[in-house]
PDB file of N, CA and C in Angstrom:
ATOM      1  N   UNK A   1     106.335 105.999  92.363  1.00  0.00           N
ATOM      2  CA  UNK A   1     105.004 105.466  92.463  1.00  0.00           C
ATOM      3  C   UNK A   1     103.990 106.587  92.636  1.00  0.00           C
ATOM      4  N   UNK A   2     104.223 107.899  92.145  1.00  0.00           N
ATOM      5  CA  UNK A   2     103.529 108.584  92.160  1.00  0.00           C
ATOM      6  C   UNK A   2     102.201 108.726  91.681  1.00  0.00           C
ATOM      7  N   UNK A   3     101.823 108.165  90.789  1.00  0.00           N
ATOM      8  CA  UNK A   3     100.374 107.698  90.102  1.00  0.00           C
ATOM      9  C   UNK A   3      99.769 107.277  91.032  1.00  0.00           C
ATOM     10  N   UNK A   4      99.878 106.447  91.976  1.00  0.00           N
ATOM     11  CA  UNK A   4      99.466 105.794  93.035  1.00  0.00           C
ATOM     12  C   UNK A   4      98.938 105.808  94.366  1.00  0.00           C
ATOM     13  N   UNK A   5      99.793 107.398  94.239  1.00  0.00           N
ATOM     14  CA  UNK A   5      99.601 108.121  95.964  1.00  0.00           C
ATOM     15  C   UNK A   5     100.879 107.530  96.692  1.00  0.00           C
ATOM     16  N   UNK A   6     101.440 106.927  96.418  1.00  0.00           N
ATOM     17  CA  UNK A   6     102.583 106.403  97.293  1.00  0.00           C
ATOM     18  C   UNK A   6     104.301 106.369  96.914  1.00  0.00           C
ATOM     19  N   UNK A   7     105.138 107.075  97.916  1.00  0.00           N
ATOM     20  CA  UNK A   7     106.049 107.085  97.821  1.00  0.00           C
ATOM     21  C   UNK A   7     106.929 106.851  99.174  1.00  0.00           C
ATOM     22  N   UNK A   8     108.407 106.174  98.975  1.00  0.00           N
ATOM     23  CA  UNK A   8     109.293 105.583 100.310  1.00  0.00           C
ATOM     24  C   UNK A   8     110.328 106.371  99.960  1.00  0.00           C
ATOM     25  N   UNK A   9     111.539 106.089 100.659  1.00  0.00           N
ATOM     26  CA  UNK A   9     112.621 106.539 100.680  1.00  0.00           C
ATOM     27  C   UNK A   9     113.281 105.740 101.682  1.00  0.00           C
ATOM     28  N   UNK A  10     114.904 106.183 101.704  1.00  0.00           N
ATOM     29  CA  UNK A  10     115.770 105.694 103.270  1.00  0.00           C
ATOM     30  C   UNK A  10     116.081 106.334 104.276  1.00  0.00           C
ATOM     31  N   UNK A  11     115.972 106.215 105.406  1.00  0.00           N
ATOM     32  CA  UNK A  11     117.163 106.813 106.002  1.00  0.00           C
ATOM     33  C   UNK A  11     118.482 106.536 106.384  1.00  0.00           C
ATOM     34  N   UNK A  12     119.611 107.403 106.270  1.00  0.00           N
ATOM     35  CA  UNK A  12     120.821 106.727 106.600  1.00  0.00           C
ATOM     36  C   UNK A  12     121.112 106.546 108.353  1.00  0.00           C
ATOM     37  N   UNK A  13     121.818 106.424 108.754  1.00  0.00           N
ATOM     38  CA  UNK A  13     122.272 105.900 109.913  1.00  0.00           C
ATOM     39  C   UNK A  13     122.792 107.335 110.802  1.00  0.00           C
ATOM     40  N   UNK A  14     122.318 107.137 112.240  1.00  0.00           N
ATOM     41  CA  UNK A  14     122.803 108.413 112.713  1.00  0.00           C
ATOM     42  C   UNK A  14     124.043 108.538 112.871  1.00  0.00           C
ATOM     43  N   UNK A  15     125.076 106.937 112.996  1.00  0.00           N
ATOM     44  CA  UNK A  15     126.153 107.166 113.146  1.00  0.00           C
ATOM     45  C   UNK A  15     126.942 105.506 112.731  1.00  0.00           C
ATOM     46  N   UNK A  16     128.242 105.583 112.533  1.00  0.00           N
ATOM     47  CA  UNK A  16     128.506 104.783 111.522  1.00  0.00           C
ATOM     48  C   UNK A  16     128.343 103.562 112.413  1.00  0.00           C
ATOM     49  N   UNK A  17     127.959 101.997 111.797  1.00  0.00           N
ATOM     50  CA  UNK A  17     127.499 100.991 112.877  1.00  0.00           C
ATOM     51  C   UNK A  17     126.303 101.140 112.525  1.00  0.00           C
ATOM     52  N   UNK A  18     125.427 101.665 112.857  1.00  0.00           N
ATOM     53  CA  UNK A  18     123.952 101.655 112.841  1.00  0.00           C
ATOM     54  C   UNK A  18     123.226 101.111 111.901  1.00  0.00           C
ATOM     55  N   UNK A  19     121.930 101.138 112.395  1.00  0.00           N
ATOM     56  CA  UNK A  19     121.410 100.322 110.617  1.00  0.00           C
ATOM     57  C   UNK A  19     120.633 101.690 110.465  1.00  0.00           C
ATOM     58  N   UNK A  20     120.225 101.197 108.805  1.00  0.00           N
ATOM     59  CA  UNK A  20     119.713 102.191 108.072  1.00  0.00           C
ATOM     60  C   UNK A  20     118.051 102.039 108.474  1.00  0.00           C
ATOM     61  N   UNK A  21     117.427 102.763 108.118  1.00  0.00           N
ATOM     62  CA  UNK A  21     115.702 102.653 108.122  1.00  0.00           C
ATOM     63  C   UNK A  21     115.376 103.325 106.915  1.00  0.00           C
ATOM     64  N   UNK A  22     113.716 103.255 106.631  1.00  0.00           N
ATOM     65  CA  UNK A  22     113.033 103.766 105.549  1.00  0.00           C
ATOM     66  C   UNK A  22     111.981 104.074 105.896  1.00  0.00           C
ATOM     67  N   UNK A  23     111.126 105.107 105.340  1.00  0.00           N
ATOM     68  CA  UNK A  23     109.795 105.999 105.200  1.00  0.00           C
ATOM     69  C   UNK A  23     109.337 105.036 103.931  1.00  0.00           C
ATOM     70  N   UNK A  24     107.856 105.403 104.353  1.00  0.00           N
ATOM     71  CA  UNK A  24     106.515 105.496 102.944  1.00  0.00           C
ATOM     72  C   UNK A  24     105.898 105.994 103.488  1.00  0.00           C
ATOM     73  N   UNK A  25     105.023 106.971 102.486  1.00  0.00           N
ATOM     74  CA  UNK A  25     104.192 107.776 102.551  1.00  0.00           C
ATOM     75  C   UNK A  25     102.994 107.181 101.298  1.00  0.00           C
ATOM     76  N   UNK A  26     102.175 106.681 102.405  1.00  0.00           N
ATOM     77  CA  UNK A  26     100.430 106.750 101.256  1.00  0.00           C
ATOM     78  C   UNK A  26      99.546 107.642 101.391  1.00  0.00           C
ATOM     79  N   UNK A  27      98.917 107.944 100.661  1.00  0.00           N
ATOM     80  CA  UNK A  27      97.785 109.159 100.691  1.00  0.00           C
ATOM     81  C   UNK A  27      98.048 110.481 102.037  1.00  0.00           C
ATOM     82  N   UNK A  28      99.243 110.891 101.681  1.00  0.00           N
ATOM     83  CA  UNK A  28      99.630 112.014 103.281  1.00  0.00           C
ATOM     84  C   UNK A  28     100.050 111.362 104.107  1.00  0.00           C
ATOM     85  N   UNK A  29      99.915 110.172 104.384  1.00  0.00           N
ATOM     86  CA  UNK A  29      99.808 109.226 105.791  1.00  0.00           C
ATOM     87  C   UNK A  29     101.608 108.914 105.937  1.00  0.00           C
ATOM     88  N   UNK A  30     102.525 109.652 106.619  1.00  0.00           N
ATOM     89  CA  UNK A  30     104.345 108.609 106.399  1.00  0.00           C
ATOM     90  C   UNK A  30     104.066 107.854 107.639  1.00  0.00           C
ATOM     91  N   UNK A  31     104.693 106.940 107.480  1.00  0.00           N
ATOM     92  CA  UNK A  31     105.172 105.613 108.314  1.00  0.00           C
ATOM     93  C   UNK A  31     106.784 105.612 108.531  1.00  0.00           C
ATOM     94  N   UNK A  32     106.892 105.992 109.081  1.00  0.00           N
ATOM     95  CA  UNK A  32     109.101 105.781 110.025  1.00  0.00           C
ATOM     96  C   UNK A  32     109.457 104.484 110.232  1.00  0.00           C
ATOM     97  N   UNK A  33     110.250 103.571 109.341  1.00  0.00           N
ATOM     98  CA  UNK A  33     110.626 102.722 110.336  1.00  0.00           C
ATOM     99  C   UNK A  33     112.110 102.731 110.746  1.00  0.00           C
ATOM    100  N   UNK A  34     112.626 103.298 112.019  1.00  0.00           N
ATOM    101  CA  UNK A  34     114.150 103.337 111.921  1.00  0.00           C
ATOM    102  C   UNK A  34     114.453 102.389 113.302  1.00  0.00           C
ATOM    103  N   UNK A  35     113.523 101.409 113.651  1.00  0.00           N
ATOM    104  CA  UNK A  35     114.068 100.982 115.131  1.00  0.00           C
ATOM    105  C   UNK A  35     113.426  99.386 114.791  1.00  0.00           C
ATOM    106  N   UNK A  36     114.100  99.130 115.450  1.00  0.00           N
ATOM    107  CA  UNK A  36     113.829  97.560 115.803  1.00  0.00           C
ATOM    108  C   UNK A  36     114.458  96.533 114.329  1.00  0.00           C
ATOM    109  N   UNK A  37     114.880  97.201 113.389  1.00  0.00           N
ATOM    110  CA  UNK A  37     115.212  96.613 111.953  1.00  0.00           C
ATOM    111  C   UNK A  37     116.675  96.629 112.186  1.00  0.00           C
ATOM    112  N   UNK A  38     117.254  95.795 111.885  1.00  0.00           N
ATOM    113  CA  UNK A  38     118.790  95.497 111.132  1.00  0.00           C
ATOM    114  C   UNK A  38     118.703  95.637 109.627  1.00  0.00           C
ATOM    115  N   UNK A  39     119.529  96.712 108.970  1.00  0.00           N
ATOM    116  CA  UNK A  39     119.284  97.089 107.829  1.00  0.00           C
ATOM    117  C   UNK A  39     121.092  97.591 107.746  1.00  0.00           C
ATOM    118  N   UNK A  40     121.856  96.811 106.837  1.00  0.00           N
ATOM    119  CA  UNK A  40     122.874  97.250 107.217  1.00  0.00           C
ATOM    120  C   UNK A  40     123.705  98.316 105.958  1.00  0.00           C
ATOM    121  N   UNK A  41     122.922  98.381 104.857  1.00  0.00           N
ATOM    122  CA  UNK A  41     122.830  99.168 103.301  1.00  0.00           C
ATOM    123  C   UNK A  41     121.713  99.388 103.273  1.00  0.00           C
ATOM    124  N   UNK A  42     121.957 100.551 102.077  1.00  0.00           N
ATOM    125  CA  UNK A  42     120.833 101.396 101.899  1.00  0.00           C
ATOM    126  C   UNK A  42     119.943 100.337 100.957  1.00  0.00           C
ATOM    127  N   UNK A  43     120.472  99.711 100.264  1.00  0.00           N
ATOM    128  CA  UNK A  43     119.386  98.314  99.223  1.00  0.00           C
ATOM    129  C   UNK A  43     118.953  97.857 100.509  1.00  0.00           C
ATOM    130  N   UNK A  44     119.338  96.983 101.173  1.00  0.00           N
ATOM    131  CA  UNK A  44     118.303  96.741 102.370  1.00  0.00           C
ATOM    132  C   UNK A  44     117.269  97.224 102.787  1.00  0.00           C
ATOM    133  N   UNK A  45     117.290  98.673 102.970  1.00  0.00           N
ATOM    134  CA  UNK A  45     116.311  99.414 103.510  1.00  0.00           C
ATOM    135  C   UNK A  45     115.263  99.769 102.130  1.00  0.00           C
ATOM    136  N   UNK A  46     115.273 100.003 101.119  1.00  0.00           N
ATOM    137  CA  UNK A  46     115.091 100.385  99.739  1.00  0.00           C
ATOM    138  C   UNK A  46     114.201  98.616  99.604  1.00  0.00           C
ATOM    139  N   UNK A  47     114.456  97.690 100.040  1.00  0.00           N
ATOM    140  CA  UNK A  47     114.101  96.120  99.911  1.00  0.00           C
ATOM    141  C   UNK A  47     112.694  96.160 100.403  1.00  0.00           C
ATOM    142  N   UNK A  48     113.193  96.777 102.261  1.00  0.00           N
ATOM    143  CA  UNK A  48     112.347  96.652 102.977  1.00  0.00           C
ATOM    144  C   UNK A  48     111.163  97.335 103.224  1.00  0.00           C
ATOM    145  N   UNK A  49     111.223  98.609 102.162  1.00  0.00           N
ATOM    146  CA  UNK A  49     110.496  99.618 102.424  1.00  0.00           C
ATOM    147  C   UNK A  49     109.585  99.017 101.087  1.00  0.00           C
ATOM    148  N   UNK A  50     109.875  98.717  99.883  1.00  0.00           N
ATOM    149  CA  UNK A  50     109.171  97.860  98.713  1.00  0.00           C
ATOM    150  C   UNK A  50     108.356  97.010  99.657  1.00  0.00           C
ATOM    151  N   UNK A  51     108.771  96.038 100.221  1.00  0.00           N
ATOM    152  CA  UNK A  51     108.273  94.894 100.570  1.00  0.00           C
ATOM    153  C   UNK A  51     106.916  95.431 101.542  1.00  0.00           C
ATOM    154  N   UNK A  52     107.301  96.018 102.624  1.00  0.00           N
ATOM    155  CA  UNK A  52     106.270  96.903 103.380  1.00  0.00           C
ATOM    156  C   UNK A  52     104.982  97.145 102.869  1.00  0.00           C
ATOM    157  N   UNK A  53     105.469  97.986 101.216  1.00  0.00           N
ATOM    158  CA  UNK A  53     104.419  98.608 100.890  1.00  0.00           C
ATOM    159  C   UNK A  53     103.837  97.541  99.297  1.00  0.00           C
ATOM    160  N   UNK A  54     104.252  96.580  98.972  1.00  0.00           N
ATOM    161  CA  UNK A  54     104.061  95.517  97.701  1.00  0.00           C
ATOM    162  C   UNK A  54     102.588  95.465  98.222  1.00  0.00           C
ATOM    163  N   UNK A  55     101.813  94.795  98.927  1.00  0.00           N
ATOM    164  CA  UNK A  55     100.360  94.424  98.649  1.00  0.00           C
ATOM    165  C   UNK A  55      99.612  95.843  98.854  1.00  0.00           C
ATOM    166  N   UNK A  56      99.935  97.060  99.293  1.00  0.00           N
ATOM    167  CA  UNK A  56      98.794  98.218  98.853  1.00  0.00           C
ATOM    168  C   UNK A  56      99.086  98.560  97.561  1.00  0.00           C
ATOM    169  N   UNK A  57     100.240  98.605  96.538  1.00  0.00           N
ATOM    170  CA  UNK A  57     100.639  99.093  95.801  1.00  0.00           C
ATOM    171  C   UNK A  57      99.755  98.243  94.681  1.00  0.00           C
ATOM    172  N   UNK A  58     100.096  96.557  95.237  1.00  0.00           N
ATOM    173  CA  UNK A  58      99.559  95.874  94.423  1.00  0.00           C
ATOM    174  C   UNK A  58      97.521  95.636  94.414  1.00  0.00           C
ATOM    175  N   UNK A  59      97.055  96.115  95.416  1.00  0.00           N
ATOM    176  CA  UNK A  59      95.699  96.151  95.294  1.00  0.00           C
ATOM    177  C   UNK A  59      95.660  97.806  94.555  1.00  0.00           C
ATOM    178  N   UNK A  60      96.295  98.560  94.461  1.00  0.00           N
ATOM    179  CA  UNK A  60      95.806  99.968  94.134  1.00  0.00           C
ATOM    180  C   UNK A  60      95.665  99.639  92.538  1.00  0.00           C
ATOM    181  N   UNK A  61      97.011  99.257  91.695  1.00  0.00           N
ATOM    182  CA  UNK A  61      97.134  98.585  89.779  1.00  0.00           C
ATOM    183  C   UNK A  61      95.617  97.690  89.995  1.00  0.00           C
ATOM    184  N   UNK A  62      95.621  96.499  91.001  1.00  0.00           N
ATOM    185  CA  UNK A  62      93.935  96.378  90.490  1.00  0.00           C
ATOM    186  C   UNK A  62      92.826  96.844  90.087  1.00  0.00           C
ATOM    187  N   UNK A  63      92.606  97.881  91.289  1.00  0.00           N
ATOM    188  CA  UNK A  63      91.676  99.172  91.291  1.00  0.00           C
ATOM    189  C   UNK A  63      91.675  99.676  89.733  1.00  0.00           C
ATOM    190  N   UNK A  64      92.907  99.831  89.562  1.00  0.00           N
ATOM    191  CA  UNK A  64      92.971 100.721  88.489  1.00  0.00           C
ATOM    192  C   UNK A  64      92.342 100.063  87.054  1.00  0.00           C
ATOM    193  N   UNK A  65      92.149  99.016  87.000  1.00  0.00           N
ATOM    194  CA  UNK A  65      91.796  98.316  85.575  1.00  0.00           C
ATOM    195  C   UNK A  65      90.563  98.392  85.418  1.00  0.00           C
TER     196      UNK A  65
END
């Protein structure tokens, strides 16, 4: 989503058991989320980190027209 200013990623688990978390980063700005989520695969976290960021992504393609 680089056109956009915005990009996520995952993180994996510090240790096996754990859940996973995910980053986004908009305009410089990252956001961590590795606590309070049950995320038990990396698609989970990859889900949750989309979902997070779907309505800035989706007002930014407006902007753009």
């Amino acid at each position: 989503m680089g056109d956009y200013n915005m990009s996520f990623g995952t993180l994996p688990p510090y240790s096996e058991g754990e859940s996973w978390g995910y980053y986004y980063c908009i305009d410089g700005e990252k956001h961590t989320v590795d606590s309070g989520v049950i995320l038990k695969t990396k698609a989970q976290a990859q889900l949750a980190a989309v979902y997070d960021t779907r309505y800035k992504l989706e007002n930014r393609i407006k902007e753009s027209f």
